[in-house]
N, C-alpha and C. Protein backbone atom coordinates (compact mmCIF):
# COMPACT_ATOMS: atom_id res chain seq x y z
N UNK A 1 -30.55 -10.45 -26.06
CA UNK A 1 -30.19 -9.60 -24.91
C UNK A 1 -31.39 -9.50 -23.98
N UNK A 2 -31.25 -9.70 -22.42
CA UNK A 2 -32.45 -9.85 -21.82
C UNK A 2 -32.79 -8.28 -21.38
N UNK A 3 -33.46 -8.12 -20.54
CA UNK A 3 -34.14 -6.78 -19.56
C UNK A 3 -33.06 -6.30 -19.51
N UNK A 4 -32.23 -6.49 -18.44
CA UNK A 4 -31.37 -5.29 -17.46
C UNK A 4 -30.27 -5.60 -18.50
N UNK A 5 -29.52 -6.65 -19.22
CA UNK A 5 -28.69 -5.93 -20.22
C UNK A 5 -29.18 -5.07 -21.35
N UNK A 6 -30.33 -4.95 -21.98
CA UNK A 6 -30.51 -3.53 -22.53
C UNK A 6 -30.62 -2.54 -22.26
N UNK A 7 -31.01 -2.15 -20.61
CA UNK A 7 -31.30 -1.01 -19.59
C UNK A 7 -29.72 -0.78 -19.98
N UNK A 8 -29.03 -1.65 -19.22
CA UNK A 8 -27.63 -1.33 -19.02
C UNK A 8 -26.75 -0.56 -20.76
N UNK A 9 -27.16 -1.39 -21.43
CA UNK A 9 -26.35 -0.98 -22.83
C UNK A 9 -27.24 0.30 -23.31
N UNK A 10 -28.01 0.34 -22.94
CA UNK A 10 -29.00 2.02 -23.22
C UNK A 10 -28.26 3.02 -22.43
N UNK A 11 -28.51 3.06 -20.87
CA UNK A 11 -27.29 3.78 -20.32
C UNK A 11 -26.04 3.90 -20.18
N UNK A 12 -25.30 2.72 -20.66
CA UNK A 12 -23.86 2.50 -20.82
C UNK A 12 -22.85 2.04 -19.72
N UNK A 13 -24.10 1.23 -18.56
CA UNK A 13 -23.11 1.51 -17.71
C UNK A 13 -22.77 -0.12 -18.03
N UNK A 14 -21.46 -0.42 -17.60
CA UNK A 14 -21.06 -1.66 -17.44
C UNK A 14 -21.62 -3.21 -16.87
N UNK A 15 -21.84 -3.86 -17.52
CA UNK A 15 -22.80 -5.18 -16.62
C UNK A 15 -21.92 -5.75 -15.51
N UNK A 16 -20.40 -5.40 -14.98
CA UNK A 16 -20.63 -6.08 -13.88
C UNK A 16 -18.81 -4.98 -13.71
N UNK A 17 -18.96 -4.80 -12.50
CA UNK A 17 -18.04 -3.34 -11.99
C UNK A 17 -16.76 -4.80 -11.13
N UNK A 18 -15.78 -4.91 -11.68
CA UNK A 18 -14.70 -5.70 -10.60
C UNK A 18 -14.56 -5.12 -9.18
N UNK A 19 -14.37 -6.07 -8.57
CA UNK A 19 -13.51 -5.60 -7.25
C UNK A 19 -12.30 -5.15 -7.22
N UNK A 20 -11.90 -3.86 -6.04
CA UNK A 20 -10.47 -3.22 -6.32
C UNK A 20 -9.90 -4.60 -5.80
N UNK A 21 -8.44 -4.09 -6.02
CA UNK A 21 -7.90 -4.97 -5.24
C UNK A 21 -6.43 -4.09 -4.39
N UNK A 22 -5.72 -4.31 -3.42
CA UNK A 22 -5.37 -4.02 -2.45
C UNK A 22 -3.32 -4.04 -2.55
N UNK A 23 -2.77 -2.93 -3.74
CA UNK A 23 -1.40 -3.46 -4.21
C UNK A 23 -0.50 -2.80 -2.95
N UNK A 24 0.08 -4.00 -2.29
CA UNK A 24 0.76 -3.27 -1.01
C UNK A 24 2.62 -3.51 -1.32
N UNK A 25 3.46 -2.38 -1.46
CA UNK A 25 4.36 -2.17 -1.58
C UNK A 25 4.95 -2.16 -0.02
N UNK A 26 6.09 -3.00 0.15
CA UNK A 26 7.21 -3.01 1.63
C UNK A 26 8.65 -3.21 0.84
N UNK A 27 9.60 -2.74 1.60
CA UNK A 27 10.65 -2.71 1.56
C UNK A 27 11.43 -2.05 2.28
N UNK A 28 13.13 -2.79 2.41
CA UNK A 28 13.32 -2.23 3.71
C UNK A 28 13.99 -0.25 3.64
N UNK A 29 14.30 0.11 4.31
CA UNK A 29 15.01 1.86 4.39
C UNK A 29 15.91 1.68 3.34
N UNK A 30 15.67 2.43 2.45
CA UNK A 30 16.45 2.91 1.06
C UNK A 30 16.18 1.55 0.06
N UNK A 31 15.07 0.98 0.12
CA UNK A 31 14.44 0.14 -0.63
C UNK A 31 13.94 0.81 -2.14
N UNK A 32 13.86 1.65 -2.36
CA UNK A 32 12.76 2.94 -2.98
C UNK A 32 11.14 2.35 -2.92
N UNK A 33 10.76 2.38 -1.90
CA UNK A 33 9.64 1.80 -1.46
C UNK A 33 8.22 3.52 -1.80
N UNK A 34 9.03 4.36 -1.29
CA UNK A 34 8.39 6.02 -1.38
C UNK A 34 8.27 6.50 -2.79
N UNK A 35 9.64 6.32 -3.56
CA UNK A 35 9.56 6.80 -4.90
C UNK A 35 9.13 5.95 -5.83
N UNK A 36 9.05 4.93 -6.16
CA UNK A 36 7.94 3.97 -6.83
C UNK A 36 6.60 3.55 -6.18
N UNK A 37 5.99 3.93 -5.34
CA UNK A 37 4.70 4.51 -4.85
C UNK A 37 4.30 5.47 -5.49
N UNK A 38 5.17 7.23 -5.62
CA UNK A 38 4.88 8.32 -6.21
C UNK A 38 4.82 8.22 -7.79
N UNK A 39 5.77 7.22 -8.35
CA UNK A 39 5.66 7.02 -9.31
C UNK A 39 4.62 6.06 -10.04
N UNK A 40 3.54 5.19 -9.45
CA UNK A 40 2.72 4.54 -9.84
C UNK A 40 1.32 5.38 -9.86
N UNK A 41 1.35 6.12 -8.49
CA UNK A 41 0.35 7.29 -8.60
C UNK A 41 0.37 7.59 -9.41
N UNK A 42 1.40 8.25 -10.62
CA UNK A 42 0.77 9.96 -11.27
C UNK A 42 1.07 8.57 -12.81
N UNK A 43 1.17 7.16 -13.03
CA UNK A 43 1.52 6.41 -14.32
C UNK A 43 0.11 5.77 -13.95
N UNK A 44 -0.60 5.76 -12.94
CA UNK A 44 -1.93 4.80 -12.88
C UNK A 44 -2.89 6.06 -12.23
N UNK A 45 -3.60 6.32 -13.05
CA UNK A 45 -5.11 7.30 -12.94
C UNK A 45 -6.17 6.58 -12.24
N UNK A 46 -5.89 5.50 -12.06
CA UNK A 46 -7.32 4.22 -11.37
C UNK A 46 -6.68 4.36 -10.10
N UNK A 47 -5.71 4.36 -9.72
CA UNK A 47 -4.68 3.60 -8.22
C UNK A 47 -4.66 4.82 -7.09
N UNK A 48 -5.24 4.62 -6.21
CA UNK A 48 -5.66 5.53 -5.70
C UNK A 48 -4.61 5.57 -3.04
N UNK A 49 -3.87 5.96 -3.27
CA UNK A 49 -2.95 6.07 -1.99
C UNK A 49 -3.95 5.79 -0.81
N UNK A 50 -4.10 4.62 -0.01
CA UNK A 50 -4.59 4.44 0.79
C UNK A 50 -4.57 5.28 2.29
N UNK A 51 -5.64 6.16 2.86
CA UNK A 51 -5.32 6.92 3.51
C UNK A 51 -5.11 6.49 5.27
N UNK A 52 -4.27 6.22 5.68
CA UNK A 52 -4.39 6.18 7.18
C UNK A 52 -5.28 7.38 8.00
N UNK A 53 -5.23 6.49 9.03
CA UNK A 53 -5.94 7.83 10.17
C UNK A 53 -4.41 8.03 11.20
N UNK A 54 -4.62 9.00 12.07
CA UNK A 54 -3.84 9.01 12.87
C UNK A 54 -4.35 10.27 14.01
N UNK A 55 -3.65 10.09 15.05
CA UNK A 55 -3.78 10.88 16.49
C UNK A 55 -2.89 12.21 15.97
N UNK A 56 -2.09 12.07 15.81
CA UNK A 56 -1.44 13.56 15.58
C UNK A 56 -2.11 14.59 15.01
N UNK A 57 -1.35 15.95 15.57
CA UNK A 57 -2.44 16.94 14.33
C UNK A 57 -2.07 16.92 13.34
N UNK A 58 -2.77 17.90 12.64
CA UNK A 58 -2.43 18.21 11.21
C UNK A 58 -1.54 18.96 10.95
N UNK A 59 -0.31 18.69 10.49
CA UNK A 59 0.92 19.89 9.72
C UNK A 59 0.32 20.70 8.26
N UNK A 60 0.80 22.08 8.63
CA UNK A 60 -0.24 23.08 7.82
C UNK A 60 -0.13 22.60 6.41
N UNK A 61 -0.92 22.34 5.91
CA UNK A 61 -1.25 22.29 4.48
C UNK A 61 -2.21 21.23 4.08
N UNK A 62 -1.69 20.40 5.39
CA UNK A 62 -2.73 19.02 5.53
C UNK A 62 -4.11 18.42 5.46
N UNK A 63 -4.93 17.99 4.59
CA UNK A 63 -5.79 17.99 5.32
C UNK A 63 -6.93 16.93 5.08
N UNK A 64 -8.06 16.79 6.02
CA UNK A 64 -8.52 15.82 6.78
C UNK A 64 -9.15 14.65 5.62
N UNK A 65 -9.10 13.41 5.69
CA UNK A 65 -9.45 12.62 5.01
C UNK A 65 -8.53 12.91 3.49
N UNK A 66 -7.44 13.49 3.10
CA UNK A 66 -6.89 13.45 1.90
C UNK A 66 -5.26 12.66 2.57
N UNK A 67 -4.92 13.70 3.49
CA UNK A 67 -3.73 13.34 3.57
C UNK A 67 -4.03 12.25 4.99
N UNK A 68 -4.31 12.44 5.86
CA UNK A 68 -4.58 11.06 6.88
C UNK A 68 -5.98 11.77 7.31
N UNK A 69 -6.33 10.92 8.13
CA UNK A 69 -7.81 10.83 9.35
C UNK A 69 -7.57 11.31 10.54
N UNK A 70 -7.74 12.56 10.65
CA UNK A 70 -6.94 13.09 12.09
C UNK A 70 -8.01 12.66 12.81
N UNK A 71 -7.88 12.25 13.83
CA UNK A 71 -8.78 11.80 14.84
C UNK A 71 -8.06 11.59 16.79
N UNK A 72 -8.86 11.91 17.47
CA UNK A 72 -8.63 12.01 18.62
C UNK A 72 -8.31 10.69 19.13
N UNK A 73 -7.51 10.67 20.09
CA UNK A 73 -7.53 9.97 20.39
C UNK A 73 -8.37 8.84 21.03
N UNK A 74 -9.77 9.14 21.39
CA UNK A 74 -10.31 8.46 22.24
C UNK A 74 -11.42 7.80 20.81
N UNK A 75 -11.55 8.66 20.10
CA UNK A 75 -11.93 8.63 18.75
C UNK A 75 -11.11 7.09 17.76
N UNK A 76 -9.92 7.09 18.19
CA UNK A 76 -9.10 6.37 17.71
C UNK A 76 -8.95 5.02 18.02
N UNK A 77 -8.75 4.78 19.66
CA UNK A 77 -9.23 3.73 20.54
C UNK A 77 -10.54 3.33 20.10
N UNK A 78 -11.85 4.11 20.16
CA UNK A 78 -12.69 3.53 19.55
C UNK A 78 -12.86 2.55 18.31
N UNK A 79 -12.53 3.04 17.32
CA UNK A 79 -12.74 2.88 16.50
C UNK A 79 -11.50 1.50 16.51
N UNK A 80 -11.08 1.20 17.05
CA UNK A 80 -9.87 0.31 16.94
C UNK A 80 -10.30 -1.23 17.71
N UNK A 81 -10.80 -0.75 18.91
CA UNK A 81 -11.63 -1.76 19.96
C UNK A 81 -13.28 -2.13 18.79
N UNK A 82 -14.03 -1.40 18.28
CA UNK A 82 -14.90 -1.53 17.75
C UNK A 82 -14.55 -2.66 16.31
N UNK A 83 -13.21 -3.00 15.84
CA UNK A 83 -13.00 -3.81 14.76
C UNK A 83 -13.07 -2.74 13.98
N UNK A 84 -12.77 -1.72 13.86
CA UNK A 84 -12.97 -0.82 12.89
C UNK A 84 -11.69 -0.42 12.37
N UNK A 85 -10.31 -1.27 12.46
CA UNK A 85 -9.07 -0.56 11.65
C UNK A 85 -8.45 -1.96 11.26
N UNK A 86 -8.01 -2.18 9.79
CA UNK A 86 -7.40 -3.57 9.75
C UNK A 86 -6.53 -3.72 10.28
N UNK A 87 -5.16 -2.43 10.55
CA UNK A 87 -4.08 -2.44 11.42
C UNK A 87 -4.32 -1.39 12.17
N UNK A 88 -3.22 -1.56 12.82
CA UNK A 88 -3.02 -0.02 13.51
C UNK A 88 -1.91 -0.26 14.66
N UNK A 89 -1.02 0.62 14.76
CA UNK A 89 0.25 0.36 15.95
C UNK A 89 0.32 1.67 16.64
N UNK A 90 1.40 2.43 17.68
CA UNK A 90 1.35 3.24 17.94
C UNK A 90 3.33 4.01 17.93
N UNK A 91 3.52 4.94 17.47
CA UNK A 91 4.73 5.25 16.71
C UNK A 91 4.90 6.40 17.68
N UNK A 92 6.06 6.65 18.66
CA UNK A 92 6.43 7.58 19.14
C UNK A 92 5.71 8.47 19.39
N UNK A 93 4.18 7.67 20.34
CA UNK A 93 3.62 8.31 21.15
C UNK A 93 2.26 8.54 20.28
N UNK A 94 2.21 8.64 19.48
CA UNK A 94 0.83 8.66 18.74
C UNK A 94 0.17 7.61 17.55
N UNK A 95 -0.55 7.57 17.63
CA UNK A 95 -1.26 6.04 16.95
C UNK A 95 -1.82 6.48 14.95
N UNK A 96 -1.49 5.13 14.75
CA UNK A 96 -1.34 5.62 13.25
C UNK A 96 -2.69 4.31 13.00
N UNK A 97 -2.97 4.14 11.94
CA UNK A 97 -3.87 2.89 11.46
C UNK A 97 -4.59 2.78 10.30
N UNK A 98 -5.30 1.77 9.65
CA UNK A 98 -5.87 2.20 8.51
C UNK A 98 -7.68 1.68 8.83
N UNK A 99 -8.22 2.58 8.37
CA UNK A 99 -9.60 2.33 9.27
C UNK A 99 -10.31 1.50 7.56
N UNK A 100 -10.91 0.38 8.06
CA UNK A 100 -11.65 -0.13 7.51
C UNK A 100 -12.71 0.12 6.41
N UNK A 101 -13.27 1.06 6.79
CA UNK A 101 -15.03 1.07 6.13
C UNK A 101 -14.07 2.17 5.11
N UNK A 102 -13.67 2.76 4.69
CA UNK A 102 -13.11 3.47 3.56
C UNK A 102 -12.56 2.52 2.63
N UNK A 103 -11.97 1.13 3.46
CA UNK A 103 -11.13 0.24 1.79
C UNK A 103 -11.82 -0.26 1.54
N UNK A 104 -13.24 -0.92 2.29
CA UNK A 104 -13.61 -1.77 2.10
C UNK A 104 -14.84 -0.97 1.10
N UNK A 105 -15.24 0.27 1.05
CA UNK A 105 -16.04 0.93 0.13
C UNK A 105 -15.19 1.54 -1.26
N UNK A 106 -13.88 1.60 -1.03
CA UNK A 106 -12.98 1.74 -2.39
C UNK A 106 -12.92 0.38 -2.99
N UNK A 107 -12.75 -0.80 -2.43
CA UNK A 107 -12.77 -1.99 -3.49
C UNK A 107 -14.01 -2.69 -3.52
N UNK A 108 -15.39 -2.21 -3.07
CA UNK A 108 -16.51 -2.42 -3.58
C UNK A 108 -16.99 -1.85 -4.74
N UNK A 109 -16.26 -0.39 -4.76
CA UNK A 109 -17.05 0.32 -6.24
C UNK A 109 -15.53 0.05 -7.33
N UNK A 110 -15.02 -0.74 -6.97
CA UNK A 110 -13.55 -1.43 -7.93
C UNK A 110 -12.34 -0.10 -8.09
N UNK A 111 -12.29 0.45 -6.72
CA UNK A 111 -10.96 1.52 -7.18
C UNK A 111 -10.01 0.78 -6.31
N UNK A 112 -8.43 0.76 -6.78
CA UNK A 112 -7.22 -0.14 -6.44
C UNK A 112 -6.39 0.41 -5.52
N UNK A 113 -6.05 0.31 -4.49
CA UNK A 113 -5.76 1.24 -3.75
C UNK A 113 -4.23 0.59 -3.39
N UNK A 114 -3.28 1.64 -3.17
CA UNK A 114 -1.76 1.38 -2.81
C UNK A 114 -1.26 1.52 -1.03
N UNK A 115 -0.92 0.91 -0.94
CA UNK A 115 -0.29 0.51 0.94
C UNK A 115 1.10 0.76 0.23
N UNK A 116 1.68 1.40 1.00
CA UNK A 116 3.38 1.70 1.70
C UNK A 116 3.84 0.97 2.69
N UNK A 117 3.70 0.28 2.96
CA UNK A 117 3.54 -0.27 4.34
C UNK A 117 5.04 -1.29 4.39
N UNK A 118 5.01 -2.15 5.93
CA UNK A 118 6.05 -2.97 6.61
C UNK A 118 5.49 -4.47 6.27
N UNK A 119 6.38 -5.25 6.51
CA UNK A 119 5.92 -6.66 6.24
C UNK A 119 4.77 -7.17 7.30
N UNK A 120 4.67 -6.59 8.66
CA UNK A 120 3.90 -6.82 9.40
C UNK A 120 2.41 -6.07 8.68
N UNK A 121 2.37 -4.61 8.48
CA UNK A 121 1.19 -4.73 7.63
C UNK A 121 0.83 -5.33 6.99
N UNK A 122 1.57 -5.78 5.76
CA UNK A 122 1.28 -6.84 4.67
C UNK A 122 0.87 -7.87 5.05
N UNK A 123 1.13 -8.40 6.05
CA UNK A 123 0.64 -9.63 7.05
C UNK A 123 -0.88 -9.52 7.60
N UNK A 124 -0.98 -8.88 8.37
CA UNK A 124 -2.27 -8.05 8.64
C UNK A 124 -2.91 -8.00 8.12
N UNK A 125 -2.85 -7.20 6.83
CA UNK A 125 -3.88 -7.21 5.48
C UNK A 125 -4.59 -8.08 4.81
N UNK A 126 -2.98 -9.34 4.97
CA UNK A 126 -3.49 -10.44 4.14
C UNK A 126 -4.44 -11.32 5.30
N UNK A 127 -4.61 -11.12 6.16
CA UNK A 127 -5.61 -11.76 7.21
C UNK A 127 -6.99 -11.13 7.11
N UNK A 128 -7.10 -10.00 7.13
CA UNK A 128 -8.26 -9.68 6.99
C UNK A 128 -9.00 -8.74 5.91
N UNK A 129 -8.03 -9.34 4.61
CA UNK A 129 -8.49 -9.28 3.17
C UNK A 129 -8.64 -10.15 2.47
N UNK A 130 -8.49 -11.37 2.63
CA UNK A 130 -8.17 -12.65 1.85
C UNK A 130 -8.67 -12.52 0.25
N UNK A 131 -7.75 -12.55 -0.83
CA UNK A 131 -8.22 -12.58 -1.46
C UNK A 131 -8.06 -10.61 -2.62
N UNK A 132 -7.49 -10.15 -1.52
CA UNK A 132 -7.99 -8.12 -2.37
C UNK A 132 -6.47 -8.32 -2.16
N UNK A 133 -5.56 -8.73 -1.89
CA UNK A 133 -4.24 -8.09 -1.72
C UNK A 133 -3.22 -8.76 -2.39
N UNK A 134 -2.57 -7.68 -3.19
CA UNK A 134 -0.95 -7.88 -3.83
C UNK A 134 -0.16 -7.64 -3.89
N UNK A 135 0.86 -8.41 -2.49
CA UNK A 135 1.97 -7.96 -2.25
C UNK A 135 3.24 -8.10 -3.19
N UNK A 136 3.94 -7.01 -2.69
CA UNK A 136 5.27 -7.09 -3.59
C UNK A 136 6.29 -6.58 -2.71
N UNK A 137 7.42 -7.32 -2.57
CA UNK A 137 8.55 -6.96 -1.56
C UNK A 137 9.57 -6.27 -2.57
N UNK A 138 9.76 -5.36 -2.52
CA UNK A 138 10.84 -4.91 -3.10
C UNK A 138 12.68 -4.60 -2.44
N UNK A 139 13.59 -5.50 -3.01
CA UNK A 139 14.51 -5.64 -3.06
C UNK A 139 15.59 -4.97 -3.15
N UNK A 140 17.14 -5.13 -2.16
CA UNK A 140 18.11 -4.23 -3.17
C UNK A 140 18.67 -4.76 -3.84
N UNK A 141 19.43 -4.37 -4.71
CA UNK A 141 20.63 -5.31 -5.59
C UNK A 141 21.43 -6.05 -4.88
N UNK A 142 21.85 -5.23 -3.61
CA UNK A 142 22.63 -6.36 -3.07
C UNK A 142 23.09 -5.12 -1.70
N UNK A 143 23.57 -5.84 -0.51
CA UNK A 143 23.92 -5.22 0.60
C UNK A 143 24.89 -3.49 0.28
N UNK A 144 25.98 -3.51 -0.31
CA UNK A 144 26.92 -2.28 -0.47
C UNK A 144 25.80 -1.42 -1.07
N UNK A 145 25.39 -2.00 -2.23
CA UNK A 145 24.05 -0.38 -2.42
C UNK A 145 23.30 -0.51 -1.88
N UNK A 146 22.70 -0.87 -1.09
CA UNK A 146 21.73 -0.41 0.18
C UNK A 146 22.44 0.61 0.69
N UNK A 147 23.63 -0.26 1.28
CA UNK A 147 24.68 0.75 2.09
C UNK A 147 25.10 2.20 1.21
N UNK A 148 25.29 2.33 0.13
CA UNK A 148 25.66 3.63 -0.91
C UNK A 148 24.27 4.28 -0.53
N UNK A 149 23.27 4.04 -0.84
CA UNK A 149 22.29 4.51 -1.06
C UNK A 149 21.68 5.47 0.56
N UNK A 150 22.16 4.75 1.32
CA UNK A 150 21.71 4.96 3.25
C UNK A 150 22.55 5.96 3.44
N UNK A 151 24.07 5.91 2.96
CA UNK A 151 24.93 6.90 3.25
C UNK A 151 24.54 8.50 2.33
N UNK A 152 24.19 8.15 0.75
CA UNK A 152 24.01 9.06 0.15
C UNK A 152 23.07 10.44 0.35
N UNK A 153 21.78 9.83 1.45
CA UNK A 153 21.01 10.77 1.83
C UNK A 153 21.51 11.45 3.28
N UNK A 154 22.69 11.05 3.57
CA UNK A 154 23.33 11.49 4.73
C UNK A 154 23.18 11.28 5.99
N UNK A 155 22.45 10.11 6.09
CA UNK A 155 22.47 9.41 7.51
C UNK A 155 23.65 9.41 8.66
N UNK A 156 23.06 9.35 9.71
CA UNK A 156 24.36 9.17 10.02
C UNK A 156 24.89 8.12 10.10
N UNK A 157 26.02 7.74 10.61
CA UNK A 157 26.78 5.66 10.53
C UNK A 157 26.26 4.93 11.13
N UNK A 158 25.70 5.90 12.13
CA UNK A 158 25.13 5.00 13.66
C UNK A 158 23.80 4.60 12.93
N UNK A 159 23.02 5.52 12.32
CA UNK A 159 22.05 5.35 11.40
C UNK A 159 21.68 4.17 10.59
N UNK A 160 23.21 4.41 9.50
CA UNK A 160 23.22 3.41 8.67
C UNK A 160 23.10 2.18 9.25
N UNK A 161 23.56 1.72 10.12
CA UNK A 161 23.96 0.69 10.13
C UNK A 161 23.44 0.00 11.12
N UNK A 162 22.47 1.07 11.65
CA UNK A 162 21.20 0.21 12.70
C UNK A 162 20.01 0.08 11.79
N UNK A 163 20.23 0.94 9.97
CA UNK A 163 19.33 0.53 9.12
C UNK A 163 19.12 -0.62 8.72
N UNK A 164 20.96 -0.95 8.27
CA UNK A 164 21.41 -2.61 7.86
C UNK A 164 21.07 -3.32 8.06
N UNK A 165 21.01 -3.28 9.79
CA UNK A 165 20.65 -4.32 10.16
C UNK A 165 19.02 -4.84 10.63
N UNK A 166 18.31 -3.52 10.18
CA UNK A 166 16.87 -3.78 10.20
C UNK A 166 16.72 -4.42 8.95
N UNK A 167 17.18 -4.34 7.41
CA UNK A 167 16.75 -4.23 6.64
C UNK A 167 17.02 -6.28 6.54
N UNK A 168 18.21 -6.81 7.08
CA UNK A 168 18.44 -7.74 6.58
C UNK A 168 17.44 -8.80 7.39
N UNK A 169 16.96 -8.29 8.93
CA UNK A 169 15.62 -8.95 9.33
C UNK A 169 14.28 -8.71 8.68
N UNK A 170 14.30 -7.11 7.73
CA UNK A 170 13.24 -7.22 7.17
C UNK A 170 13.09 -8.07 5.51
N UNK A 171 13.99 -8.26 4.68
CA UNK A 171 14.18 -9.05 3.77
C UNK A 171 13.80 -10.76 4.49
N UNK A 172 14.38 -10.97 5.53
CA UNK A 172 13.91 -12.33 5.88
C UNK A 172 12.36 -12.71 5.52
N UNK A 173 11.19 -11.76 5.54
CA UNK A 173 10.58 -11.90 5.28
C UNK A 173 9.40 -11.73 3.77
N UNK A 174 10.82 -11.12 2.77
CA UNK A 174 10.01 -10.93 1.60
C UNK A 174 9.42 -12.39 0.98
N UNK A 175 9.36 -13.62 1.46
CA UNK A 175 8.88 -15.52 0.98
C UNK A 175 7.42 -15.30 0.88
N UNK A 176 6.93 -13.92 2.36
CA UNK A 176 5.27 -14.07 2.49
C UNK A 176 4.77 -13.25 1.09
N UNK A 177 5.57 -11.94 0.54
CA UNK A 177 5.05 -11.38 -0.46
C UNK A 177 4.61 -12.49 -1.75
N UNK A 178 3.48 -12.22 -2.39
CA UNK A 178 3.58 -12.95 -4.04
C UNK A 178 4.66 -12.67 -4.68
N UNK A 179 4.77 -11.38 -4.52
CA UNK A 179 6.14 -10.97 -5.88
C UNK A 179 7.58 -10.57 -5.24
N UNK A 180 8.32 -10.44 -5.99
CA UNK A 180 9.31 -9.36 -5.43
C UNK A 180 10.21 -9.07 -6.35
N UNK A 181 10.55 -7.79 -6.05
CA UNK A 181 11.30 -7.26 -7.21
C UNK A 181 12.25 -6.38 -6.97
N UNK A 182 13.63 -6.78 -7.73
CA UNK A 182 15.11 -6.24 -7.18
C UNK A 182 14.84 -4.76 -8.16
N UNK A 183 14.97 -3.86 -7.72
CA UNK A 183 14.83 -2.33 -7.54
C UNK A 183 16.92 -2.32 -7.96
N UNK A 184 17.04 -2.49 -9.23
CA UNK A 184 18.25 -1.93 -9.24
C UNK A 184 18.17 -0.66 -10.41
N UNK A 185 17.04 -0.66 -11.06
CA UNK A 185 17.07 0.79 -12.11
C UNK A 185 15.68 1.07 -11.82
N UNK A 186 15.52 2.43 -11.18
CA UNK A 186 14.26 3.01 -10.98
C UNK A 186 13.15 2.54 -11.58
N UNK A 187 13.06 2.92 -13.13
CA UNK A 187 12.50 2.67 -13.98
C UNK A 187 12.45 1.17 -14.29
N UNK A 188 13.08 0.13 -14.50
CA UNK A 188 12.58 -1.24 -14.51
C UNK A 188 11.75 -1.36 -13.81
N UNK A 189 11.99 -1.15 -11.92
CA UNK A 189 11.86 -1.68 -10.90
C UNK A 189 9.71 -1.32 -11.12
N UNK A 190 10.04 0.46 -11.48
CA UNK A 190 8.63 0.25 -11.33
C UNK A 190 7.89 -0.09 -12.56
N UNK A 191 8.26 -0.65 -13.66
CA UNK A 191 7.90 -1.21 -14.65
C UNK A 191 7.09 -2.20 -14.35
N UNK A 192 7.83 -3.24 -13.53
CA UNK A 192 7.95 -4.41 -13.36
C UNK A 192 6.96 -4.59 -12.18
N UNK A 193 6.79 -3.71 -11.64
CA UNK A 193 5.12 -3.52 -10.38
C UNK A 193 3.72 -3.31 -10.87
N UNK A 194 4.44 -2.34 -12.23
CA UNK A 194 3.25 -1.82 -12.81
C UNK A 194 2.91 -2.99 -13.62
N UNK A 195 3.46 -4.19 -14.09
CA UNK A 195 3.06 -4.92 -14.97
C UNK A 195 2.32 -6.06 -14.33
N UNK A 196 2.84 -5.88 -12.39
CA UNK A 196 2.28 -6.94 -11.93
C UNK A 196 0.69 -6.74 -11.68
N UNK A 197 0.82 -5.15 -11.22
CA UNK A 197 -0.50 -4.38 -11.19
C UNK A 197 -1.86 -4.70 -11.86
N UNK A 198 -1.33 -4.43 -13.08
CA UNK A 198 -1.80 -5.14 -14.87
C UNK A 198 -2.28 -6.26 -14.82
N UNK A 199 -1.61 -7.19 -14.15
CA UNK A 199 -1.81 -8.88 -14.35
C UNK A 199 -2.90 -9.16 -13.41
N UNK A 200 -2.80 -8.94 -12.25
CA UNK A 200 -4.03 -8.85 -10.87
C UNK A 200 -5.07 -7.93 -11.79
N UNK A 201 -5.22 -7.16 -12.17
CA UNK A 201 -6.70 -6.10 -12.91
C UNK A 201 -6.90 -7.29 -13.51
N UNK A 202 -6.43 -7.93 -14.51
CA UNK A 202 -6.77 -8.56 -15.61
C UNK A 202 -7.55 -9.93 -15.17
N UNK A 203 -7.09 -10.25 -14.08
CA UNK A 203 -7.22 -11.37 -13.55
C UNK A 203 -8.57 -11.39 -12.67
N UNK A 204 -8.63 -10.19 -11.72
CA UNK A 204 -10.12 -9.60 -10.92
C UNK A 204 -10.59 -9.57 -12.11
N UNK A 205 -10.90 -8.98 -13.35
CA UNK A 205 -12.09 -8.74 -14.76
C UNK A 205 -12.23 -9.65 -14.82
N UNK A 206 -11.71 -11.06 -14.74
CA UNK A 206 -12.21 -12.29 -15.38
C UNK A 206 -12.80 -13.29 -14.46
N UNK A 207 -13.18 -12.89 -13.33
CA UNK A 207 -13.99 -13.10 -12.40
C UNK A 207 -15.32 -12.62 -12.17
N UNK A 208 -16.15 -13.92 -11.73
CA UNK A 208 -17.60 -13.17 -11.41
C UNK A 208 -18.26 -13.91 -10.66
């Protein structure tokens, strides 16, 4: 055993810390894209909800750097013109984005961080992550339960069915995800993320 591996095995710390890596969940409206997110959170203690920034204020309970990056707008522009957000769009008047120097210091000290995100994020990401990101498109069983599922939370028709038809341009693009996975029993669906989860960790450890 040389120098710094006995330093290291005296203090205990690990000889070499992985890189996080970057698990981005898309799918289209009534995908369960929200509830197998919540559910990987509180089944993975390492996986940590990637925080956006955004222009809007804060709704009471909210708050700064946990739940988003409230930031001004001019604050926002900055930081956007400066290369400082991997994405960022602007949503009914106020600008949303994910600012850089926070992921890129969560998957330096190896914590794994989860995206919610659209296929265009996932796109994005994978441009200027090469290498940290694992997408997974998640699927419905098939068109009528989409449709059961859109109606069940009480949309309205006009709703539904300007959902439909987002969802079947957004499936066009689940080919760019690595994985994808048909979401027909809650519990498989996020089984089957969490195992992909598993496979990428295992795979970053055996790198150096």
């Amino acid at each position: 055993m040389d120098g710094a591996m006995a330093i290291r095995a005296a203090i205990g710390t690990p000889p070499h810390v992985r890189r996080g890596l970057c698990l981005v969940l898309a799918a289209p409206s009534g995908g369960g894209k929200t509830t197998i997110a919540q559910r990987l959170l509180e089944l993975e203690p390492g996986l940590r909800q990637s925080v956006s920034a955004t222009t809007r204020p804060p709704r009471p309970g909210e708050v700064d750097g946990v739940h988003y990056f409230f930031r001004s707008q001019a604050e926002f522009d900055g930081l956007a013109a400066s290369g400082g957000m991997l994405e960022h769009a602007a949503v009914f008047g106020r600008s949303y984005g994910i600012p850089r120097a926070p992921v890129e210091a969560a998957l330096a000290g190896g914590t794994d961080l989860l995206f919610a995100i659209d296929w265009q994020g996932h796109r994005t990401l994978l441009a200027k992550l090469p290498g940290d990101v694992v997408g997974v498109f998640l699927l419905p069983p098939s068109a009528a339960e989409l449709e059961r599922r859109l109606r069940s939370r009480g949309d309205a028709w006009e709703d539904v069915r300007h959902r439909m038809s987002l969802a079947a341009s957004e499936e066009s693009h689940a080919g760019e995800f690595a994985h994808a996975v048909v979401n027909d029993d809650l519990a498989a669906a996020t089984g089957a993320v969490r195992a992909l989860l598993m496979r990428a960790r295992q795979e970053r450890t055996g790198r150096r």
